[in-house]
Protein backbone atom coordinates (compact mmCIF):
# COMPACT_ATOMS: atom_id res chain seq x y z
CA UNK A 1 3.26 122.11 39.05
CA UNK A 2 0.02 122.07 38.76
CA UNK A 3 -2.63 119.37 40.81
CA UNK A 4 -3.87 117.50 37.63
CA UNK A 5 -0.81 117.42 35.67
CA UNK A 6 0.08 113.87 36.38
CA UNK A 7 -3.57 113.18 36.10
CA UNK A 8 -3.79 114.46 32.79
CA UNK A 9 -0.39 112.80 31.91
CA UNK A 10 -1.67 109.49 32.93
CA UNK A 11 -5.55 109.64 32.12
CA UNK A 12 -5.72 108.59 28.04
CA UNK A 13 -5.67 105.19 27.45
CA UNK A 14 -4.11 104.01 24.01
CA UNK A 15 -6.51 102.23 21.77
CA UNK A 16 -3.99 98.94 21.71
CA UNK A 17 -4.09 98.49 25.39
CA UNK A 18 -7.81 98.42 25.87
CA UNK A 19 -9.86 95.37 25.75
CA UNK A 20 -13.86 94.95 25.58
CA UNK A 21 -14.78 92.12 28.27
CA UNK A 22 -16.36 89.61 25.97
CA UNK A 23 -18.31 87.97 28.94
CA UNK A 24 -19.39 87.28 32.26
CA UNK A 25 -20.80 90.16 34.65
CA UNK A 26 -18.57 92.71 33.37
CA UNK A 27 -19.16 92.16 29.37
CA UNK A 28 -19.48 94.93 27.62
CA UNK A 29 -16.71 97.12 30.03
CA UNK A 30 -13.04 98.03 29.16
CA UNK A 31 -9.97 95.92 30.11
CA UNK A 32 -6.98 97.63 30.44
CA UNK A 33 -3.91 95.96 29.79
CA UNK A 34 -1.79 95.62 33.09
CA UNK A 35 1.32 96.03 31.47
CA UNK A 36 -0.06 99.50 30.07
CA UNK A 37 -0.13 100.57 33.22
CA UNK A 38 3.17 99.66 34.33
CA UNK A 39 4.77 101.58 31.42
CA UNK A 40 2.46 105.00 32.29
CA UNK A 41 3.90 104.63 35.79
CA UNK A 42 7.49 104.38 34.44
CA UNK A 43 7.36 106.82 31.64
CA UNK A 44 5.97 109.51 34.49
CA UNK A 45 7.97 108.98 37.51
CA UNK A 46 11.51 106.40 36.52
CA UNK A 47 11.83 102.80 36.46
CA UNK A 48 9.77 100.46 39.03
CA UNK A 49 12.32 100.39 42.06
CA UNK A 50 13.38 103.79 40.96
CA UNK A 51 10.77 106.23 40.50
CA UNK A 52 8.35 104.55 41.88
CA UNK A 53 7.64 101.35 43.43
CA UNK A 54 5.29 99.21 45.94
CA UNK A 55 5.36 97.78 49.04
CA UNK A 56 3.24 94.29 49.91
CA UNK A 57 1.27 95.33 53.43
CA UNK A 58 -1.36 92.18 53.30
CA UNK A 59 -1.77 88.86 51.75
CA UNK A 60 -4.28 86.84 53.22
CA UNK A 61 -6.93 84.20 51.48
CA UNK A 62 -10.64 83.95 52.75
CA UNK A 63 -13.03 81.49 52.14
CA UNK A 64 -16.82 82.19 51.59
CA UNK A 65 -18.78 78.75 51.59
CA UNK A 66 -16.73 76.08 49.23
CA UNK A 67 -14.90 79.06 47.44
CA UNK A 68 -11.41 80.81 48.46
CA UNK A 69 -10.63 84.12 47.27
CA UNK A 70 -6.81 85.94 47.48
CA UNK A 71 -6.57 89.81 48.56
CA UNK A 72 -3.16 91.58 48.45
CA UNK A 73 -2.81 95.25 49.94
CA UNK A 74 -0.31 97.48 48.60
CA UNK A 75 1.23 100.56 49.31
CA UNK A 76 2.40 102.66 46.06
CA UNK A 77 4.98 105.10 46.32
CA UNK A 78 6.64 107.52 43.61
CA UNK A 79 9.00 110.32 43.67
CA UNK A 80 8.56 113.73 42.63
CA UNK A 81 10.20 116.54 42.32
CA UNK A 82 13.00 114.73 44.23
CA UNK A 83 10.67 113.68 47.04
CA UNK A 84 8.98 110.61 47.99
CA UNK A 85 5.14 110.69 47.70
CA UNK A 86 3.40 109.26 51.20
CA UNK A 87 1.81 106.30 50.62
CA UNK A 88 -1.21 105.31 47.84
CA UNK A 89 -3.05 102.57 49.23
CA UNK A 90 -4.62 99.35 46.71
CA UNK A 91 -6.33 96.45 47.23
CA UNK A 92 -7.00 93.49 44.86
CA UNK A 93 -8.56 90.45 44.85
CA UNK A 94 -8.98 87.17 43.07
CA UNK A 95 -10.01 84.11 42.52
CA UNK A 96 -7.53 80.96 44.30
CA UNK A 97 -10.94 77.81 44.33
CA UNK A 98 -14.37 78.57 42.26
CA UNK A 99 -16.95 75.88 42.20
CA UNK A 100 -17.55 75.24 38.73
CA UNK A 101 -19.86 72.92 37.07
CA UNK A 102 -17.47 70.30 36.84
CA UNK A 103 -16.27 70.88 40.35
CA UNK A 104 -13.52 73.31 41.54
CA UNK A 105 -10.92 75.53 39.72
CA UNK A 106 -8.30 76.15 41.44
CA UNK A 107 -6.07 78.82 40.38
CA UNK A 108 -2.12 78.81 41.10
CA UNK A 109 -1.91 82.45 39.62
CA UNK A 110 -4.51 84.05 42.38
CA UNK A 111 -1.75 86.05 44.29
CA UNK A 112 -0.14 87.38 41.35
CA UNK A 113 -3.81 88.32 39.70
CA UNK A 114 -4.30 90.09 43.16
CA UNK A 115 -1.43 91.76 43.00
CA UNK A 116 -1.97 93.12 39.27
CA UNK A 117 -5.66 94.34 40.62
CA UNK A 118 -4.19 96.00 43.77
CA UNK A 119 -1.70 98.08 41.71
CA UNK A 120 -4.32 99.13 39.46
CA UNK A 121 -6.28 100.31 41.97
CA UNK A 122 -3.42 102.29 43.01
CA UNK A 123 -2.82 103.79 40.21
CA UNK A 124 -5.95 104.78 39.83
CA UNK A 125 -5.84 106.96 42.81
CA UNK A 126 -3.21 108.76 40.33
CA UNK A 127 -5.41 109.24 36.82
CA UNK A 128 -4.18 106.30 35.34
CA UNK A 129 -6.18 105.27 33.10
CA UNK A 130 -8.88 107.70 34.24
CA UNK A 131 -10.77 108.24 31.13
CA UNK A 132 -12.20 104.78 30.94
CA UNK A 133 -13.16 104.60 34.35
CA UNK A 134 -14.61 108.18 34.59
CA UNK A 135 -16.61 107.41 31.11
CA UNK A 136 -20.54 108.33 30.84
CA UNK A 137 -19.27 108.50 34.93
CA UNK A 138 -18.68 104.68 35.71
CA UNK A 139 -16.05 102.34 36.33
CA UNK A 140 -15.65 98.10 35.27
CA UNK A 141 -17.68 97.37 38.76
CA UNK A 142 -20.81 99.10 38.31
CA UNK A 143 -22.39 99.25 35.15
CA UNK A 144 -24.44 102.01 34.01
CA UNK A 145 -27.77 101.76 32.69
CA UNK A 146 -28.64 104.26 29.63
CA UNK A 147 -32.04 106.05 29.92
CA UNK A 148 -35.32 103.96 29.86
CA UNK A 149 -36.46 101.23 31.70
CA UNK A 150 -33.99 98.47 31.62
CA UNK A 151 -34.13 95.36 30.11
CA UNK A 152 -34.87 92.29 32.48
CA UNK A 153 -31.07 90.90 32.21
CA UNK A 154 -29.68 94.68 32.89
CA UNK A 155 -32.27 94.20 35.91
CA UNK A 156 -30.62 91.27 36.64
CA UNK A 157 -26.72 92.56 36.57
CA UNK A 158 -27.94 95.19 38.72
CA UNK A 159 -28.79 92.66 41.62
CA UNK A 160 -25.51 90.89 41.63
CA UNK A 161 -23.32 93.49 43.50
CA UNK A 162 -21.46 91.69 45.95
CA UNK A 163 -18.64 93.79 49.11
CA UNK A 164 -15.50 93.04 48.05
CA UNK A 165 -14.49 92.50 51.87
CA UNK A 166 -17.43 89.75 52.60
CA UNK A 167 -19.13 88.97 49.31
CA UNK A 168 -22.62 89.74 50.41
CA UNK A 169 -24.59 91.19 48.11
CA UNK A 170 -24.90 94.66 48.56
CA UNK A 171 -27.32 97.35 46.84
CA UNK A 172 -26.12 99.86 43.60
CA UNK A 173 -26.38 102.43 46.42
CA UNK A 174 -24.42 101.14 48.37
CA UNK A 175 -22.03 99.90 45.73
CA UNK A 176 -21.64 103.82 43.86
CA UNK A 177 -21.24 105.37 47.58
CA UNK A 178 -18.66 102.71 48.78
CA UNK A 179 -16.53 102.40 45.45
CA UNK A 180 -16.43 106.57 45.24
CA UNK A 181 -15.43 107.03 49.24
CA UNK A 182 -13.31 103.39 49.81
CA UNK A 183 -12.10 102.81 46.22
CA UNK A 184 -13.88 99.14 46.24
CA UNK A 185 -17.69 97.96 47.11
CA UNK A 186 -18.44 97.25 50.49
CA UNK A 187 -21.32 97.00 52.30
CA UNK A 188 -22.43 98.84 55.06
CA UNK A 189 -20.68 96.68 58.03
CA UNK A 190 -17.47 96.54 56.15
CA UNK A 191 -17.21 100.54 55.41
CA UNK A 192 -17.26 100.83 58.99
CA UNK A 193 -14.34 98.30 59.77
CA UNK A 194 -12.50 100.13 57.45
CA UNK A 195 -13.28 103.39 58.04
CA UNK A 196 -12.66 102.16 62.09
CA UNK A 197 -9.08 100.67 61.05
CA UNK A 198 -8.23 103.45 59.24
């Protein structure tokens, strides 16, 4: 077998199970629909349970001033070629209180929202879904300004990166190095906590 066949199995994307984000700080970027992804991973390796399944490591909820965010860590497994693959790390995150205008949100769905992310980010690791992430070289967290000077609100977006371990805001260095060595943004002190706990 070669190394990029599952890649290359996995990478395209249908049409029908993309989404452009209509808003917020990723508008403009590609959704892709979870359940897409669920059906490449089945379609490659068996059903979920069968050919490939996950394992919950981490679930723990963090609060950063009067907001509480979820994280789940996964490990994602899959057979082939009759043997079990080691393990393909994921983590995801979401939102469980945001301080809105009107006062908080809370959401009851944050674990399961986590849980969706951390999968995807596992998957990932595999080419799934690899041509909208690896398009004009970016992914949904760090957008890519064309050529030119930007505009004052791309300006803007490009100030707002925030470590997905601590939510301080971080630089687009530091974002791009973190996201291509870690899989998620972190800032400086966190990429050494992880890179220290393995």
């Amino acid at each position: 077998m070669n190394n990029l066949d599952i890649y290359n199995k996995l990478r395209t994307v249908p049409d029908d199970a993309k989404k452009t984000i209509q808003a917020g700080r990723l508008k403009g970027f590609t959704d892709i629909n979870p359940m897409w992804r669920i059906k490449a991973l089945t379609e490659a390796f068996g059903p979920c349970g069968v050919g490939w399944w996950y394992k919950i490591t981490d679930k723990r909820m963090d609060s950063y001033n009067d907001e509480i965010r979820a994280f789940v860590d996964i490990e994602l497994y899959y057979v082939l070629d009759g043997k079990t693959s080691q393990p393909v790390v994921g983590t995801g995150g979401a939102s469980f209180v945001t301080m809105e205008a009107k006062g908080p949100y809370v959401s009851d769905e944050c674990f399961k929202m986590a849980l969706t992310d951390a999968i995807s980010v596992a998957a990932k690791s595999l080419g799934v879904g690899a041509d909208v992430y690896y398009e004009k070289d970016r992914d949904k967290y760090i957008p890519i300004v064309d050529t030119g000077e930007p505009k004052k609100a791309e300006k803007q977006e490009l100030k707002t990166h925030n470590c997905s371990l601590c939510f301080n805001t971080i630089t687009r260095a530091e974002a791009e190095y973190s996201w291509k060595k870690y899989g998620r943004m972190l800032c400086r002190d966190c990429q050494k906590k992880v890179s220290t706990n393995g």
